[in-house]
Protein backbone atom coordinates (compact mmCIF):
# COMPACT_ATOMS: atom_id res chain seq x y z
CA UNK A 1 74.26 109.78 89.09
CA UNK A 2 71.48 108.56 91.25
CA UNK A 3 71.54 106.74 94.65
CA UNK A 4 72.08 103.04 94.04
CA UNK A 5 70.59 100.92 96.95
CA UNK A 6 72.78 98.15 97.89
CA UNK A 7 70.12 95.70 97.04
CA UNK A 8 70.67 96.64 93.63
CA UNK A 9 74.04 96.20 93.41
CA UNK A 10 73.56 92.50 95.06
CA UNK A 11 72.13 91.53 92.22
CA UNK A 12 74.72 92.78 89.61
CA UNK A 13 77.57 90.43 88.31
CA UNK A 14 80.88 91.16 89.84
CA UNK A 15 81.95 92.33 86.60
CA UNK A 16 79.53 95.12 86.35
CA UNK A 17 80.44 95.77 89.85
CA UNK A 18 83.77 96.47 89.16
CA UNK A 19 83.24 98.45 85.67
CA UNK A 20 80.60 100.71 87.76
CA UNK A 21 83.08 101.15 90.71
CA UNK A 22 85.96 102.41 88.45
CA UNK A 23 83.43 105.00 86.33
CA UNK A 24 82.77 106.16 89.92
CA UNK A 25 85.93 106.66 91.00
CA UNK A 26 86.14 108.25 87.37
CA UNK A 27 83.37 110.48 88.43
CA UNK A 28 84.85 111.58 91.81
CA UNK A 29 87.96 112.36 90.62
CA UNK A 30 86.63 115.05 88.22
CA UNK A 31 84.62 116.46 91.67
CA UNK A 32 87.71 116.72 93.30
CA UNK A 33 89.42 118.54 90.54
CA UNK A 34 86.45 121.28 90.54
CA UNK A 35 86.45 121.78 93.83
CA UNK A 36 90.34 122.13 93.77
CA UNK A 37 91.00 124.22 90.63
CA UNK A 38 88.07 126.49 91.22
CA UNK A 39 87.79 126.07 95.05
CA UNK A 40 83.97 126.36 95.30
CA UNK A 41 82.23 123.00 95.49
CA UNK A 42 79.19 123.26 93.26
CA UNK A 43 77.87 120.21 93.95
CA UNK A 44 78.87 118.91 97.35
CA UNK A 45 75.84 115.86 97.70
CA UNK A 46 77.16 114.65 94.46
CA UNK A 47 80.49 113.94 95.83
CA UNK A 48 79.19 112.56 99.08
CA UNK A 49 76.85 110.00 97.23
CA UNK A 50 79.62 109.24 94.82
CA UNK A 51 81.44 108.22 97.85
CA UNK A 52 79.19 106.40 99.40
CA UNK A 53 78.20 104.81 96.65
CA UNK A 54 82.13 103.18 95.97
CA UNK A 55 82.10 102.23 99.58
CA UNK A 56 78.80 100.59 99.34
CA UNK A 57 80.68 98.91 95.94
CA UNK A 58 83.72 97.43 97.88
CA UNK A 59 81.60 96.27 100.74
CA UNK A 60 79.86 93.95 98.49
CA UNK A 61 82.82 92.80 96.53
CA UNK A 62 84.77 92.13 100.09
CA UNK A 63 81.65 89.74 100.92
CA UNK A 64 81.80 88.31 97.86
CA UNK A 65 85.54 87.71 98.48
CA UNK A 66 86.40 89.33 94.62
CA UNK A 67 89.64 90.90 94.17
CA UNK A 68 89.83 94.80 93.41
């Protein structure tokens, strides 16, 4: 998963917004459960961008006024 700039997410449908917001959430989920069952984070940036990047996500769909 790469940084997303918000501009680019601006100019995706709301739809795709919301498919790529719950893949991400996908995504962080499975970070969390490394980092719990095995108690080493391996990739710590990954889970800080994945973050990021859902907040980044809602932000844009609470300006659009879209419903979660």
């Amino acid at each position: 998963m790469s940084y997303i700039k918000a501009k680019e997410l601006r100019s995706l449908p709301e739809n795709a917004l919301k498919s790529k917001l719950a893949e991400l959430e996908l995504d962080l989920g499975i970070e969390k459960r490394k980092v719990a069952s095995t108690g080493v984070a391996s990739k710590v940036m990954k889970a800080r961008e994945l973050r990021k990047t859902i907040a980044r996500i809602n932000t844009i769909l609470t300006e659009r006024g879209a419903k979660k």
